[in-house]
N, C-alpha and C. Protein backbone atom coordinates (compact mmCIF):
# COMPACT_ATOMS: atom_id res chain seq x y z
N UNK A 1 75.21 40.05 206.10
CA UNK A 1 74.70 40.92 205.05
C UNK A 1 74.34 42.27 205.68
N UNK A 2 74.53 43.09 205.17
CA UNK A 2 74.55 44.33 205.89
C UNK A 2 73.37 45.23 204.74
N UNK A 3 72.61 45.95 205.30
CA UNK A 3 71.04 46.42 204.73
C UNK A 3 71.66 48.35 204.84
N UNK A 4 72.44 48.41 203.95
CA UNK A 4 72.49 50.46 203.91
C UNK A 4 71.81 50.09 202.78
N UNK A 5 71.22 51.45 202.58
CA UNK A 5 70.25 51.93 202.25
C UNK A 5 71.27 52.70 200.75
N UNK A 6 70.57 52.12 199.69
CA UNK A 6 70.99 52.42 198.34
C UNK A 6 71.14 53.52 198.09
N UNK A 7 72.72 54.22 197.12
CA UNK A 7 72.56 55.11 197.09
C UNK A 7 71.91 55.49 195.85
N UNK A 8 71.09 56.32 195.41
CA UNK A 8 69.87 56.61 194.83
C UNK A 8 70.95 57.61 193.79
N UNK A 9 71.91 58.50 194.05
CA UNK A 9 72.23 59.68 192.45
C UNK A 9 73.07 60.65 193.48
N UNK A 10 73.65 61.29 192.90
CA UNK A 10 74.33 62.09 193.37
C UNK A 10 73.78 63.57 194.14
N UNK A 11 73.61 63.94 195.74
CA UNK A 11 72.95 64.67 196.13
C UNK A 11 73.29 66.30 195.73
N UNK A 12 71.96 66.66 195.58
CA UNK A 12 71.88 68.23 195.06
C UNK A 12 72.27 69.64 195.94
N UNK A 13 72.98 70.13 195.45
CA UNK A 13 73.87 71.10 196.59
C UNK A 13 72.80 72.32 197.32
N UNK A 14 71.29 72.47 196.87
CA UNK A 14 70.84 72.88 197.16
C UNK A 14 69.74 72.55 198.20
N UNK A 15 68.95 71.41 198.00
CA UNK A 15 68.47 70.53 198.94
C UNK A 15 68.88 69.19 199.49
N UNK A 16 69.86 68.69 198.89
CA UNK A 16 70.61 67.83 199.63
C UNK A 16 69.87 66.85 199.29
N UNK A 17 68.45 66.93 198.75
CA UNK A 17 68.57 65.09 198.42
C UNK A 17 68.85 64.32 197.34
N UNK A 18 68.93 63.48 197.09
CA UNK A 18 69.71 61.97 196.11
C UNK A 18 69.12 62.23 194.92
N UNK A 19 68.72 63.18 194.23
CA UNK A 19 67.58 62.95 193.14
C UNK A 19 68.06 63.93 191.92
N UNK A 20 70.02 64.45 192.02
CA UNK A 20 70.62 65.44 190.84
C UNK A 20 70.61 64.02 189.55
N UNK A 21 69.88 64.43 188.66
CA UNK A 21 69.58 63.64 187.16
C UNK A 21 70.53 64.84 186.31
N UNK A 22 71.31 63.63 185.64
CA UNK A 22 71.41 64.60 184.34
C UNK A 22 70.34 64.89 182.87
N UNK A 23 71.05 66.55 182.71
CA UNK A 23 69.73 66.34 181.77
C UNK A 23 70.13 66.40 180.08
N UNK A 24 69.70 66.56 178.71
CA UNK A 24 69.86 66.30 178.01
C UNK A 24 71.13 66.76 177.34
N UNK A 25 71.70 68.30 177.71
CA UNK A 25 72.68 68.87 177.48
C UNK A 25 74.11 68.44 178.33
N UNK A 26 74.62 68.04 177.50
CA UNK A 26 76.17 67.56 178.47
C UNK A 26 76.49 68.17 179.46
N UNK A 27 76.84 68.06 180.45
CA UNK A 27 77.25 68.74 181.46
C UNK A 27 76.40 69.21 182.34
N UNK A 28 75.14 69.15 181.62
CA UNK A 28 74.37 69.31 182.69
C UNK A 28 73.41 68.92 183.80
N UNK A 29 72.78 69.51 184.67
CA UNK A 29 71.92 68.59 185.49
C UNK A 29 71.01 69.64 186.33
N UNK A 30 69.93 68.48 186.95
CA UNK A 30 68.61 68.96 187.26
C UNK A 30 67.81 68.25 188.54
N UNK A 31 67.95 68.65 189.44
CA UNK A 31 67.36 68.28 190.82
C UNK A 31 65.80 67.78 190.84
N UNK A 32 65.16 66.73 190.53
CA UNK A 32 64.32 66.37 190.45
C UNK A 32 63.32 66.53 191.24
N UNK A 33 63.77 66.86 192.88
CA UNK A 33 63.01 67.28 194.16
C UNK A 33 62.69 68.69 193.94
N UNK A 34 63.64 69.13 193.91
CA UNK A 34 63.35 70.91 194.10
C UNK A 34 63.54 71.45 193.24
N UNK A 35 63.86 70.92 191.75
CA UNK A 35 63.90 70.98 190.43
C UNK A 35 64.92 72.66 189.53
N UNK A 36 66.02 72.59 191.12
CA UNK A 36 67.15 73.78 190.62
C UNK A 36 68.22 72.79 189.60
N UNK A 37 68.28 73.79 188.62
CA UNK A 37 69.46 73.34 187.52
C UNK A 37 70.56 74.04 188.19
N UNK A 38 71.52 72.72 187.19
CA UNK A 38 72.91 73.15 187.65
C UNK A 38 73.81 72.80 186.71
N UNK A 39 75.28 73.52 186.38
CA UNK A 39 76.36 73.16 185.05
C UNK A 39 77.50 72.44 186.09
N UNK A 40 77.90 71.80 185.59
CA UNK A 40 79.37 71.15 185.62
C UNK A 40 80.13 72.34 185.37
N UNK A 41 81.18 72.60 186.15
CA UNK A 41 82.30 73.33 185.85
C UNK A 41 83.73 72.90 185.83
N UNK A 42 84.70 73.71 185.41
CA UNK A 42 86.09 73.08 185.27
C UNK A 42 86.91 73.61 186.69
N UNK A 43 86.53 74.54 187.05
CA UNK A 43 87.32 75.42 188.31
C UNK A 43 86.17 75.10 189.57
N UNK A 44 87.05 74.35 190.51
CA UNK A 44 86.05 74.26 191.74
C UNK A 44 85.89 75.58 192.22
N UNK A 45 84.73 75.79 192.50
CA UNK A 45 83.79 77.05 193.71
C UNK A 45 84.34 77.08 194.46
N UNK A 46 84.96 76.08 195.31
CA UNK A 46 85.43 76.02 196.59
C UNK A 46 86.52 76.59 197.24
N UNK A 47 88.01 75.82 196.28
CA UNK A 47 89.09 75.87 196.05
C UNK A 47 89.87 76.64 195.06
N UNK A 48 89.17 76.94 194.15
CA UNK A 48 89.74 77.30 193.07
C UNK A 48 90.41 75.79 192.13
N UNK A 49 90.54 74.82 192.58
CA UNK A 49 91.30 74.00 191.53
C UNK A 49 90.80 73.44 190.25
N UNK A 50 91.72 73.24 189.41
CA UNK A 50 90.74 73.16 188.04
C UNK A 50 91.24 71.68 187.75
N UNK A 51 90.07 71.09 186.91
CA UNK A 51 89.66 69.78 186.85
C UNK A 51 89.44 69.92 185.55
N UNK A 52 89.34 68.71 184.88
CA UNK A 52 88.93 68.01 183.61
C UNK A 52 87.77 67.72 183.45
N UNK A 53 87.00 68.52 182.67
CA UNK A 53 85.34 67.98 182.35
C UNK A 53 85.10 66.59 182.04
N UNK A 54 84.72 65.86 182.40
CA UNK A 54 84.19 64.25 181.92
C UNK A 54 82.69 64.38 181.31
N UNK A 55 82.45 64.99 180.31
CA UNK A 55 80.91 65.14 179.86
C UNK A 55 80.28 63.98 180.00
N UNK A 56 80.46 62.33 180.06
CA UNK A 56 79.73 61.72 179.79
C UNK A 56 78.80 61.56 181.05
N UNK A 57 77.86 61.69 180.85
CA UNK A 57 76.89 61.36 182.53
C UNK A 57 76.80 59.99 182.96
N UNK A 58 77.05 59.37 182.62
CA UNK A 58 77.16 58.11 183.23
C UNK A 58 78.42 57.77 184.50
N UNK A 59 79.57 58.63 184.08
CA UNK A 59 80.75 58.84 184.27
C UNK A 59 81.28 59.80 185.03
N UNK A 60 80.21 61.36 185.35
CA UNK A 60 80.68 61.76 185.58
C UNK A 60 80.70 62.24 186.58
N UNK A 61 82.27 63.39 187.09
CA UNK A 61 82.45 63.24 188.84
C UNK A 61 82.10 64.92 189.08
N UNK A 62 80.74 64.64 190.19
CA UNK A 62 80.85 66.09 190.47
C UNK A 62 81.19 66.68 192.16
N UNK A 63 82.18 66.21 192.29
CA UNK A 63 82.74 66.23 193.13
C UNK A 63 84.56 66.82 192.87
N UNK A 64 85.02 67.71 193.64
CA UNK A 64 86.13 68.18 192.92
C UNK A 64 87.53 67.19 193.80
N UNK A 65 88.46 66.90 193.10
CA UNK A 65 89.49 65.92 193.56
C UNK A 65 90.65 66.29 194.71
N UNK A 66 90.48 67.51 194.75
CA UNK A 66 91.25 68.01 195.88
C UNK A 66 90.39 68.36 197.29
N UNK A 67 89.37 69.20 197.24
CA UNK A 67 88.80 69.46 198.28
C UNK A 67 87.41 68.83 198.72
N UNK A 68 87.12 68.07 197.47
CA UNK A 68 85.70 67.05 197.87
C UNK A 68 84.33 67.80 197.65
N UNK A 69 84.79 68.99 197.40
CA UNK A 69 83.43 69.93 197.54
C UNK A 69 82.71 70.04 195.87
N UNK A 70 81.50 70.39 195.95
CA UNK A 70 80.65 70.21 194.49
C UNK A 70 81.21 71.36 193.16
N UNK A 71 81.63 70.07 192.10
CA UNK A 71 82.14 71.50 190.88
C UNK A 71 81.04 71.59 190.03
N UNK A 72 79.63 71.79 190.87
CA UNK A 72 78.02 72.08 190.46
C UNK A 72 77.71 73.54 190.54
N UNK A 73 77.73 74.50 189.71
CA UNK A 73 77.16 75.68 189.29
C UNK A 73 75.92 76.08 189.29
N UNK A 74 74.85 76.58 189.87
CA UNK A 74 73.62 76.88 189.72
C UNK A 74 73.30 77.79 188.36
N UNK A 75 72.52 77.41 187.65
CA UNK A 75 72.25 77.92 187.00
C UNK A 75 71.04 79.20 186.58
């Protein structure tokens, strides 16, 4: 049995820890530690490549599919 350590939410591009919640508006989200908002976008920051919004939060990827890097917008 192997003991890693749960992953807790998807980490926040600004402080890096486990605690990006989505918040009531689709697409969006809110760093619970250091409490910076942030939008989902369709065009990665990174790369430029454009992606398909998945609004549902349960579901969704904020991570972009080509370069791995966050398609998280500060708001």
């Amino acid at each position: 049995m192997t003991d890693s350590a749960p992953k807790l939410g998807p980490e926040c591009p600004a402080c890096g820890e486990p605690w990006l919640r989505p918040t009531a508006a689709p697409g969006r989200y809110r760093c619970v530690y250091c409490l910076q908002r942030y939008e989902l976008v369709s065009v990665c920051p990174n790369c430029g490549e454009h992606s398909t919004i998945v609004r549902m939060s349960s579901t969704a990827i904020v991570a972009c599919n080509h370069c791995q890097g966050s398609m998280l917008r500060a708001v």
